[in-house]
C-alpha atoms as a PDB file:
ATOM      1  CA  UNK A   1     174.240 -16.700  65.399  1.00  0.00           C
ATOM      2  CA  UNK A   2     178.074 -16.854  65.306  1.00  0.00           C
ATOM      3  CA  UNK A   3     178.761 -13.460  62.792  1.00  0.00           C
ATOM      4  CA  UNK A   4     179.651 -10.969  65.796  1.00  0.00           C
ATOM      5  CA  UNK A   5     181.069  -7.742  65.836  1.00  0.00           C
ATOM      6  CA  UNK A   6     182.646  -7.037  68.819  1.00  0.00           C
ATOM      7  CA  UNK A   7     180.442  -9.459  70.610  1.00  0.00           C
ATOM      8  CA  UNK A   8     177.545  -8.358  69.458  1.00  0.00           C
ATOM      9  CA  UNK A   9     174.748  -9.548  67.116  1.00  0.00           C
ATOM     10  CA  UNK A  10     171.360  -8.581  65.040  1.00  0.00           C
ATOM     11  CA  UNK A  11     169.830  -8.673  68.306  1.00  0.00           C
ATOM     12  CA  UNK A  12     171.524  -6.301  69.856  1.00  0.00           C
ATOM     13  CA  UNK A  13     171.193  -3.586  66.757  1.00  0.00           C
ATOM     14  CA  UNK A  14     167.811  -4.517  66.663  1.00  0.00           C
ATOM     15  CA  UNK A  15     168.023  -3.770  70.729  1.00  0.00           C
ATOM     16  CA  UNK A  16     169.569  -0.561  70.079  1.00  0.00           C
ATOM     17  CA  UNK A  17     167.246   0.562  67.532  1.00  0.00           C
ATOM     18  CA  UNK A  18     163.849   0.254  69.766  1.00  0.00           C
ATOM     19  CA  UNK A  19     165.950   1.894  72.375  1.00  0.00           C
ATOM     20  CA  UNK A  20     166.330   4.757  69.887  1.00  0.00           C
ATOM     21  CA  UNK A  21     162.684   4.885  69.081  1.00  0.00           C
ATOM     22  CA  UNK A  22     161.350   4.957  72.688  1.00  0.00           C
ATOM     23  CA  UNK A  23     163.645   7.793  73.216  1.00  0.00           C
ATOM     24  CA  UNK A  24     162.574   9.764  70.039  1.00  0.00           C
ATOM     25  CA  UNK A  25     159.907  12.819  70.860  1.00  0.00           C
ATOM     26  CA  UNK A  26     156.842  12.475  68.838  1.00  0.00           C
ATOM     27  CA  UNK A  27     157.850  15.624  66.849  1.00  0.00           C
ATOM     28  CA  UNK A  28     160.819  13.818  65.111  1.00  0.00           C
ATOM     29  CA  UNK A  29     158.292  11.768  63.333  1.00  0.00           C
ATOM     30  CA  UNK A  30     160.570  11.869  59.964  1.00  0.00           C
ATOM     31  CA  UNK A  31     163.715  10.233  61.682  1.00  0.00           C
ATOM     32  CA  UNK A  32     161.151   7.855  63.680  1.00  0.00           C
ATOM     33  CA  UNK A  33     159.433   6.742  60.074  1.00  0.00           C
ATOM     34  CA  UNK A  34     163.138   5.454  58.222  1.00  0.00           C
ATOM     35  CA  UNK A  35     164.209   3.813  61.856  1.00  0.00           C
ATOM     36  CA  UNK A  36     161.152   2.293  62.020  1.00  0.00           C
ATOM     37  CA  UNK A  37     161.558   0.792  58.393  1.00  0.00           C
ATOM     38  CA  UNK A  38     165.083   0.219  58.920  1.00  0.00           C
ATOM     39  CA  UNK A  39     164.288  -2.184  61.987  1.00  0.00           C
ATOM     40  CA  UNK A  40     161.547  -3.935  60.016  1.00  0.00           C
ATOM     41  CA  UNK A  41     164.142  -4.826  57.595  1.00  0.00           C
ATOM     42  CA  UNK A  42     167.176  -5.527  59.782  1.00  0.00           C
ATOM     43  CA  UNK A  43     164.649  -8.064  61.164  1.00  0.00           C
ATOM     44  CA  UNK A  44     163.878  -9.355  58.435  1.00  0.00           C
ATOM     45  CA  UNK A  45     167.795  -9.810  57.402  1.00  0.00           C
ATOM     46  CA  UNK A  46     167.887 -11.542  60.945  1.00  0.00           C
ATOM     47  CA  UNK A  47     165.243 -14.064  60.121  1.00  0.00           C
ATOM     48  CA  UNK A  48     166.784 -14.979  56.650  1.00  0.00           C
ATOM     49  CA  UNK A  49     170.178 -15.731  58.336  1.00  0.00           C
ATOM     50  CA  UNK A  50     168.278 -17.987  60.326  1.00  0.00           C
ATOM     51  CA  UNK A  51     166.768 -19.499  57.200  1.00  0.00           C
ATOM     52  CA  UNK A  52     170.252 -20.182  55.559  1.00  0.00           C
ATOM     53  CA  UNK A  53     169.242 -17.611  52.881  1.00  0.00           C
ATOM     54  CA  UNK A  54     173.224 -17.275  52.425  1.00  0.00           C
ATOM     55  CA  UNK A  55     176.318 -19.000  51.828  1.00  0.00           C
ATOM     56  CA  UNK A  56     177.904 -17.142  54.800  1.00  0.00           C
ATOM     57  CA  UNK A  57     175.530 -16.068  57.141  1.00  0.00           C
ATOM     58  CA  UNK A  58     178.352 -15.373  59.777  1.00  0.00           C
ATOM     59  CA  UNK A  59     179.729 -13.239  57.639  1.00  0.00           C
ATOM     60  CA  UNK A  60     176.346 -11.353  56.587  1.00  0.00           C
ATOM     61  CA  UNK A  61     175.448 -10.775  60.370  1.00  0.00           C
ATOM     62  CA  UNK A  62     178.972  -9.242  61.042  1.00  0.00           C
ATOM     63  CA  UNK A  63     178.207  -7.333  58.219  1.00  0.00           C
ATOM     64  CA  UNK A  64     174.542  -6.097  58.940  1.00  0.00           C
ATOM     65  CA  UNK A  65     175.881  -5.175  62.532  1.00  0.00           C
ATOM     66  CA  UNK A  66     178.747  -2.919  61.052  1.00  0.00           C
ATOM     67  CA  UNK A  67     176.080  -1.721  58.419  1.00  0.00           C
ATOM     68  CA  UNK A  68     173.254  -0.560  61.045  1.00  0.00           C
ATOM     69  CA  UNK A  69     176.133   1.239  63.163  1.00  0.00           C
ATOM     70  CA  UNK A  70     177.057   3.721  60.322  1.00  0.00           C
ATOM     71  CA  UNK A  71     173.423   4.855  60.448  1.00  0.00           C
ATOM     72  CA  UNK A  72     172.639   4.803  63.969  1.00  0.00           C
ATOM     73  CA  UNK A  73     176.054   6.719  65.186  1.00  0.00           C
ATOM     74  CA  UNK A  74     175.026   9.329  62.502  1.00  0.00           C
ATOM     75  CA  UNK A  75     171.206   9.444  63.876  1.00  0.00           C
ATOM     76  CA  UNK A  76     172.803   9.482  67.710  1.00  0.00           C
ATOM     77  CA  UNK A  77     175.493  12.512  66.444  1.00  0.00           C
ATOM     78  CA  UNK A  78     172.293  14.369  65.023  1.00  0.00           C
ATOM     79  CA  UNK A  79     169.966  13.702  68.034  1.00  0.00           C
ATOM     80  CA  UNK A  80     172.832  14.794  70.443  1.00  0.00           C
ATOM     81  CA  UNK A  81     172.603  18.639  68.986  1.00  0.00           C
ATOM     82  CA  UNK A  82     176.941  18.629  69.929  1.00  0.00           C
ATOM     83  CA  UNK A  83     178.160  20.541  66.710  1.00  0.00           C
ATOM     84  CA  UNK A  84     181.577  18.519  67.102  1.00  0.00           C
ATOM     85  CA  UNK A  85     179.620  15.719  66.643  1.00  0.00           C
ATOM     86  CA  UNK A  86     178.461  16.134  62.850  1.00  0.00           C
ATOM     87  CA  UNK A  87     176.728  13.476  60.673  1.00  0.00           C
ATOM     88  CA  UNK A  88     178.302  12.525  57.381  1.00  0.00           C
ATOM     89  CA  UNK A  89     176.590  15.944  54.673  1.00  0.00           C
ATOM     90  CA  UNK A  90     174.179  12.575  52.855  1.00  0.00           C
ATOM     91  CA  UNK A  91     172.622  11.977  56.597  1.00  0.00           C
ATOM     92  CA  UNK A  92     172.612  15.699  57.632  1.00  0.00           C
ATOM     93  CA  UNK A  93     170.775  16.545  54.581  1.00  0.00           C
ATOM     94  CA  UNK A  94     168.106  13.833  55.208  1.00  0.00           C
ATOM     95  CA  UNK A  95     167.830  15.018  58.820  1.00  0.00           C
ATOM     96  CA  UNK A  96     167.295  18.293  57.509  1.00  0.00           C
ATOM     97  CA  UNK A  97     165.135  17.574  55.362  1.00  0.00           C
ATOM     98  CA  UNK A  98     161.588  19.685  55.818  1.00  0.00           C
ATOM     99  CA  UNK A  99     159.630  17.934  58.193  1.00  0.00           C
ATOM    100  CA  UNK A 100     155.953  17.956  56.304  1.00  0.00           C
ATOM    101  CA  UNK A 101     157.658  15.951  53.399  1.00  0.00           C
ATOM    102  CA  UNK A 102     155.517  12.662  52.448  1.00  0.00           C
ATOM    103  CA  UNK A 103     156.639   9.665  54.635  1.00  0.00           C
ATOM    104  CA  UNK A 104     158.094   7.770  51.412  1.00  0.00           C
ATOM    105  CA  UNK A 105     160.501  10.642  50.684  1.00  0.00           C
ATOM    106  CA  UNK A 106     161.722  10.237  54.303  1.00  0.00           C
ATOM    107  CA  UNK A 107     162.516   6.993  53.467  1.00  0.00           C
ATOM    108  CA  UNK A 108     164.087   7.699  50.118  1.00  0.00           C
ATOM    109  CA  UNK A 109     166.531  10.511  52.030  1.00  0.00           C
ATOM    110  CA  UNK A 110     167.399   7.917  54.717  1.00  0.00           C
ATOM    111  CA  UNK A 111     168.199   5.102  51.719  1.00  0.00           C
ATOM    112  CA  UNK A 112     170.043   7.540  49.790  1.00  0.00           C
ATOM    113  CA  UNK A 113     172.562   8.011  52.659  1.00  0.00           C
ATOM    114  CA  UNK A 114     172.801   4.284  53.554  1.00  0.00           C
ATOM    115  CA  UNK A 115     172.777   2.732  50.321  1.00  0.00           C
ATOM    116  CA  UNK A 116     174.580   4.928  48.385  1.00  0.00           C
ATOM    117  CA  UNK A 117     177.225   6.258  51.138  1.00  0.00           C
ATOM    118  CA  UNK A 118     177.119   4.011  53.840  1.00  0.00           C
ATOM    119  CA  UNK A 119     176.183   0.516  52.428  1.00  0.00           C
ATOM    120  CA  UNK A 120     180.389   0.321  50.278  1.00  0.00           C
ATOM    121  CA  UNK A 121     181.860   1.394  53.589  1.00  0.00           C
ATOM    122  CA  UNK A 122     180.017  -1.338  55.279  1.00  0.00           C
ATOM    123  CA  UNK A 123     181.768  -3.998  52.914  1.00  0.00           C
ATOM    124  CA  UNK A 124     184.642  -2.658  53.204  1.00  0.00           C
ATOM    125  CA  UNK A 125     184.519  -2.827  57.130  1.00  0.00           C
ATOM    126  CA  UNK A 126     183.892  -6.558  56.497  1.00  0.00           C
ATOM    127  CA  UNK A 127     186.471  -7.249  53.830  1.00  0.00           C
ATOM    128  CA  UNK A 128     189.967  -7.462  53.849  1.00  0.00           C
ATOM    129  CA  UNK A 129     192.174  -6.068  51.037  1.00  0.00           C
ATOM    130  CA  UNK A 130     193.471  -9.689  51.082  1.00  0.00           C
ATOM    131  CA  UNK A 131     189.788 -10.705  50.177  1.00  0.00           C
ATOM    132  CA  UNK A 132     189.807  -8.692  47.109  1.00  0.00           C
ATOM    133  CA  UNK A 133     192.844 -11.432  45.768  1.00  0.00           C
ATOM    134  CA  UNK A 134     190.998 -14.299  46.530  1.00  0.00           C
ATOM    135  CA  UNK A 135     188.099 -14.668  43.428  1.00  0.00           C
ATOM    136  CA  UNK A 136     186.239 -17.424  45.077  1.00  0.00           C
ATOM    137  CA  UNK A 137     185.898 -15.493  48.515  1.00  0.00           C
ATOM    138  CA  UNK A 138     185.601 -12.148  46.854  1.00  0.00           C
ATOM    139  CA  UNK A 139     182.436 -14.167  44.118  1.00  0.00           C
ATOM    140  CA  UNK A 140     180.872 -15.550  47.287  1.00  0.00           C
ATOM    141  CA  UNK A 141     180.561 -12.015  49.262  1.00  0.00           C
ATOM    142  CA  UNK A 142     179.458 -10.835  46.153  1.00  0.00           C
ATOM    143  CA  UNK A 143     176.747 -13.582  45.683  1.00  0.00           C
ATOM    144  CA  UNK A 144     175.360 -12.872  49.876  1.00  0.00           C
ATOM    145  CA  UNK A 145     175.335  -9.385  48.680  1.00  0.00           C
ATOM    146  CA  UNK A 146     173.131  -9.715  45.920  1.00  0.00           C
ATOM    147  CA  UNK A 147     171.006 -12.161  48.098  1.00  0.00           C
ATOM    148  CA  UNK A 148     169.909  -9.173  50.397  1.00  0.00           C
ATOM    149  CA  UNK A 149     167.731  -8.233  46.995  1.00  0.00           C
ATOM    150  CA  UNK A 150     165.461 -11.037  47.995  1.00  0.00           C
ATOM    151  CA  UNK A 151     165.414  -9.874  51.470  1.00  0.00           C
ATOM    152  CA  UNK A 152     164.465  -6.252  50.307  1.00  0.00           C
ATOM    153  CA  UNK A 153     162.399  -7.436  47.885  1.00  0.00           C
ATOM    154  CA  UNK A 154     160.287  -9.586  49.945  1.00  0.00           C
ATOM    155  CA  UNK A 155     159.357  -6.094  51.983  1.00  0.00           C
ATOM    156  CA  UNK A 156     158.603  -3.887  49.397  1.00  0.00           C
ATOM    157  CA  UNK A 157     154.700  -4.394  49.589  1.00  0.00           C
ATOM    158  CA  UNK A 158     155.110  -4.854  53.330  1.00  0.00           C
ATOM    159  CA  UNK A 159     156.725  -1.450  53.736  1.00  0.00           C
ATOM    160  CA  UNK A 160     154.280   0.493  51.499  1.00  0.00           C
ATOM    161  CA  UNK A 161     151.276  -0.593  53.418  1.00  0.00           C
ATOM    162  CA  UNK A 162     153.453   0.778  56.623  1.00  0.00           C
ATOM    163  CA  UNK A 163     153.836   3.710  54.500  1.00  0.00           C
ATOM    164  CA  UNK A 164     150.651   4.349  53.506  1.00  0.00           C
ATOM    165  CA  UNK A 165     149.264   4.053  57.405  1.00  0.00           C
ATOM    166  CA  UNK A 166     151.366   6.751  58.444  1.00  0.00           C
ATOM    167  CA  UNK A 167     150.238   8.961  55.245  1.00  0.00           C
ATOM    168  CA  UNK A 168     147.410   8.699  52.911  1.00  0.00           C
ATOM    169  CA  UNK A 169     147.725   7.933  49.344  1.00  0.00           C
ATOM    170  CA  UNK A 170     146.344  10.035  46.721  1.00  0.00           C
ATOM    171  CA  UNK A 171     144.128   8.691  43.767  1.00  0.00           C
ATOM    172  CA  UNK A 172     147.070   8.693  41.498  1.00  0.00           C
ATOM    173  CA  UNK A 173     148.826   6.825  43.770  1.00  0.00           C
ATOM    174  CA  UNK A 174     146.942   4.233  44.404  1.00  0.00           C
ATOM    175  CA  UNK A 175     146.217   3.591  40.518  1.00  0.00           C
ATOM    176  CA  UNK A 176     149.845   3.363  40.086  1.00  0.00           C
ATOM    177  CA  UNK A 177     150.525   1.216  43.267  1.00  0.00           C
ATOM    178  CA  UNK A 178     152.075  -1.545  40.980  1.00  0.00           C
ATOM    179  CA  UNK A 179     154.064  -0.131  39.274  1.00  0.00           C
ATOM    180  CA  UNK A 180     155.823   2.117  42.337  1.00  0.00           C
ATOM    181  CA  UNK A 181     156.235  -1.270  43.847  1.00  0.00           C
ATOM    182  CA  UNK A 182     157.936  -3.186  40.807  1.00  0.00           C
ATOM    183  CA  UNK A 183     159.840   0.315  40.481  1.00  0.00           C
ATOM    184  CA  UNK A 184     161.012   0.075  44.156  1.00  0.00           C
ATOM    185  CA  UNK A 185     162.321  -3.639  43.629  1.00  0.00           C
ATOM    186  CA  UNK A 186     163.976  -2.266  40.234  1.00  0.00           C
ATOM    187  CA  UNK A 187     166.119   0.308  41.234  1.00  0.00           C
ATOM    188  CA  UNK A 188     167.287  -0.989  44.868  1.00  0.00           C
ATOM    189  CA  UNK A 189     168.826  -3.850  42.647  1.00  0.00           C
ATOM    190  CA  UNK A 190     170.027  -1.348  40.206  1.00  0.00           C
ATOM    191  CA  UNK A 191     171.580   1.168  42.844  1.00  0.00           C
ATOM    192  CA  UNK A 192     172.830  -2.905  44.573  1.00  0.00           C
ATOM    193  CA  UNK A 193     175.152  -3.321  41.560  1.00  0.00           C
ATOM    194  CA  UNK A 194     176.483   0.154  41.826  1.00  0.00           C
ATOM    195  CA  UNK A 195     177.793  -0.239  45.347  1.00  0.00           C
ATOM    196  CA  UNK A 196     179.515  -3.091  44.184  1.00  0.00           C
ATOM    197  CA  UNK A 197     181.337  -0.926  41.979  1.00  0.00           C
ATOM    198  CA  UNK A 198     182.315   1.860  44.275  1.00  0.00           C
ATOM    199  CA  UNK A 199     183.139  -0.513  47.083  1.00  0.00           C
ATOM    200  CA  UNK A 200     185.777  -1.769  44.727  1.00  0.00           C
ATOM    201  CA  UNK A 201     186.753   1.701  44.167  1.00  0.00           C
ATOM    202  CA  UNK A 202     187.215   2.106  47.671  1.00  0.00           C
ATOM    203  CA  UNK A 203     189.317  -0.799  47.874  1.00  0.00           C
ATOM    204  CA  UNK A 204     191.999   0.816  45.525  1.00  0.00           C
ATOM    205  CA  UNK A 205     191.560   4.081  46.911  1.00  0.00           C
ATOM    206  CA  UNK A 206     192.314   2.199  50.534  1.00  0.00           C
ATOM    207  CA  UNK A 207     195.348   0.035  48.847  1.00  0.00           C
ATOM    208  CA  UNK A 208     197.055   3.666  48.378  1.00  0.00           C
ATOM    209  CA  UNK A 209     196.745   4.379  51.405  1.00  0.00           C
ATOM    210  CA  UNK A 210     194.797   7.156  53.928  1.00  0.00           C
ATOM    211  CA  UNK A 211     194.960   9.923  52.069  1.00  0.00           C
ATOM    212  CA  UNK A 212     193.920   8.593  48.760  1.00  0.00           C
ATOM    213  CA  UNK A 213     191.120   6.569  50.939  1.00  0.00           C
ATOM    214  CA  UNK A 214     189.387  10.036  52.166  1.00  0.00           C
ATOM    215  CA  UNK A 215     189.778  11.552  48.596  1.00  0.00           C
ATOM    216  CA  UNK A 216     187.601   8.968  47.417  1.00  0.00           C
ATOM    217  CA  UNK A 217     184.929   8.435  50.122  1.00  0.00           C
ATOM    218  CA  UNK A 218     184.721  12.410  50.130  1.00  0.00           C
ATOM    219  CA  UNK A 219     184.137  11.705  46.395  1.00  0.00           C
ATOM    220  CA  UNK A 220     180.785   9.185  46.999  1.00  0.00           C
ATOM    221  CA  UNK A 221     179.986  11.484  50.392  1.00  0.00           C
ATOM    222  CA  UNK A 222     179.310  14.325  47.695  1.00  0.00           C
ATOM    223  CA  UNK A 223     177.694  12.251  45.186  1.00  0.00           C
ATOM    224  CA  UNK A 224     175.296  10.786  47.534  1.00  0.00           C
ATOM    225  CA  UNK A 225     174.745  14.117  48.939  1.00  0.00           C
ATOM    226  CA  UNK A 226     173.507  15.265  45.386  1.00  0.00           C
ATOM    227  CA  UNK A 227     170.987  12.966  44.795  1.00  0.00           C
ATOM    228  CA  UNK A 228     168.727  14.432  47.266  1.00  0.00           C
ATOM    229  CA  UNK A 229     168.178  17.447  44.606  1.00  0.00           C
ATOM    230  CA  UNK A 230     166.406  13.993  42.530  1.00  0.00           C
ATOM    231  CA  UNK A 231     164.224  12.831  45.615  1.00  0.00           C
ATOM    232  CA  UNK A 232     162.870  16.082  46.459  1.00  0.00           C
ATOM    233  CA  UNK A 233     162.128  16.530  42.511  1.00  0.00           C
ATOM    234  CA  UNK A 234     158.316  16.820  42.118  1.00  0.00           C
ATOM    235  CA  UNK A 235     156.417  13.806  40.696  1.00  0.00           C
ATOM    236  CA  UNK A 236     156.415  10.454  40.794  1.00  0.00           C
ATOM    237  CA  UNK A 237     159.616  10.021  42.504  1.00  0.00           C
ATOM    238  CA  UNK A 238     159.566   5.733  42.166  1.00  0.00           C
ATOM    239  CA  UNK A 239     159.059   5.690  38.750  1.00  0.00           C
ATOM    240  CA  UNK A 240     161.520   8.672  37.783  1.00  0.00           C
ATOM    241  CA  UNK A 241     163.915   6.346  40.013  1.00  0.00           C
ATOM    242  CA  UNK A 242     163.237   3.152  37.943  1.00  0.00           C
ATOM    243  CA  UNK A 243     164.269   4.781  34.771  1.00  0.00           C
ATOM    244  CA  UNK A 244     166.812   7.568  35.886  1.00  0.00           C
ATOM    245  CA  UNK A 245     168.566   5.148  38.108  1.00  0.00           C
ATOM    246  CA  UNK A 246     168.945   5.443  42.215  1.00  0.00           C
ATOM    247  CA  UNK A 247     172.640   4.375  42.598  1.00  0.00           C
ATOM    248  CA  UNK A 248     175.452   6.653  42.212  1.00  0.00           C
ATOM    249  CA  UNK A 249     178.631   5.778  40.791  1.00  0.00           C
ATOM    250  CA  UNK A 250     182.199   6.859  41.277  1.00  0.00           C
ATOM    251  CA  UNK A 251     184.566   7.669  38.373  1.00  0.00           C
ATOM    252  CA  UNK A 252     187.558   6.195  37.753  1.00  0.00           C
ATOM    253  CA  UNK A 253     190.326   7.717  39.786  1.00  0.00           C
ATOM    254  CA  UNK A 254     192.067  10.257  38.612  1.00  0.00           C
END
C-alpha cells in the first residue's frame, strides 16, 4: 500500500493495536472488547483497500491510519493514569463507563467517541481546505467515505456473534437478532451522513482560523459527550438507535 502517514501503514496500526491488547490486564475487559472490534474492522478496511473497494485507496489508508491514532493516543493517555495526559470528555466517559455494562454497550460508548467526535477530525486531518474548492476531489472523498458503509456493513453479523461469545444473549434478544442487526447497518449509515456534515462545519470553523476551530470542535466534543445519557438508556438500545438516530449534528455557527 502507498497511503502512508508518516511512513506508516494499516499494518502498523493494526501492529500497534495487538501490542495494546497483549499489554491490557484481564480486568480492563471493557477497553479490551471495543479494541478488539476496532482491529477486526481496521482489518477488514485493510483487506478492502487491497480489493480496490475505492476510488482512492491511498488516500483511504492515510486516512484509516490518522483515524485509528485519535483513538489509540486517547486509550494510551487513559491507560497511562498521568492526569496531564487527559482523553478527549466522549473517550473519558466511555472509559469510565461501569465496568459490568453488556459488551455491546462497550462498543456503542467506544463508537460514540470515534464516530461522532473523532471520525470529522479524521477527514479533516486528510483534507486540505484547498480540497473543499475542488467539487470533483471533494465528491470523490465523499464517495470512499460512504464506501466504508459496505465495509461496516459486511461486519455487522460478524461482530455480533463476537459479541455474543463474550456475553450471553437473552431470549428477547435473540428473537429480535434481525432486526438489531438491520438496525446496526441503519444508523452507522445514518450517523455516516452526519459526519459529513460536521466535518464541513469544521472546515469553516478551521477557514476562520484557531480560535473559531476549537469553538467548534469543543461544540461536537460536548455533543458527542451527551449521547452517552442515550446508550446507557434502558432497553433495546439498537432499535431506539435506528429510529432516534446515532449521529450528532452541529448547528450552524453562530
Amino acid at each position: 500500500m502507498t497511503g502512508t502517514v508518516g511512513g506508516r501503514t494499516i499494518a502498523d496500526v493494526l501492529g500497534r493495536m495487538t501490542a495494546t491488547l497483549e499489554e491490557m490486564p484481564p480486568e480492563l475487559a471493557a477497553r479490551r472488547a471495543f479494541l478488539a472490534t476496532y482491529q477486526r474492522t481496521t482489518r477488514a478496511v485493510g483487506e478492502a483497500i487491497e480489493a480496490a473497494a475505492f476510488e482512492d485507496p491511498a488516500w483511504v489508508e492515510r486516512w484509516d491510519v490518522v483515524f485509528a491514532d485519535l483513538y489509540l493516543d486517547a486509550l494510551d493517555a487513559d491507560l497511562s493514569g498521568d492526569p496531564a495526559r487527559r482523553a478527549p470528555r466522549p473517550w473519558r466517559l466511555a472509559f469510565d463507563a461501569p465496568p459490568d455494562l453488556p459488551p455491546l454497550r462497550q462498543v456503542l460508548l467506544g463508537i460514540n467517541a470515534h464516530i461522532n467526535y473523532d471520525l470529522p477530525q479524521a477527514l479533516l486531518g486528510v483534507i486540505r481546505d484547498a480540497d473543499f474548492a475542488d467539487p470533483v476531489l471533494l465528491e470523490r472523498r465523499r464517495r470512499d467515505h460512504e464506501r466504508i458503509d459496505g465495509v461496516l456493513s459486511g461486519r455487522v453479523a460478524a461482530e455480533d456473534d463476537e459479541l455474543n461469545a463474550l456475553s450471553a444473549k437473552s431470549a428477547l434478544d435473540r428473537v429480535l437478532t434481525p432486526l438489531n442487526r438491520a438496525a446496526s447497518t441503519r444508523f452507522l449509515r445514518e450517523a455516516r451522513t452526519k459526519v459529513w456534515h460536521n466535518t464541513t462545519e469544521l472546515h469553516r470553523a478551521r477557514v476562520d482560523g484557531p480560535e473559531a476551530y476549537a469553538v467548534r470542535l469543543a461544540e461536537l466534543e460536548v455533543l458527542s459527550a451527551a449521547r452517552i445519557a442515550d446508550l446507557l438508556a434502558p432497553g433495546q438500545v439498537l432499535l431506539r438507535l435506528a429510529v432516534a438516530g446515532f449521529g450528532v449534528v452541529l448547528p450552524p455557527e453562530g
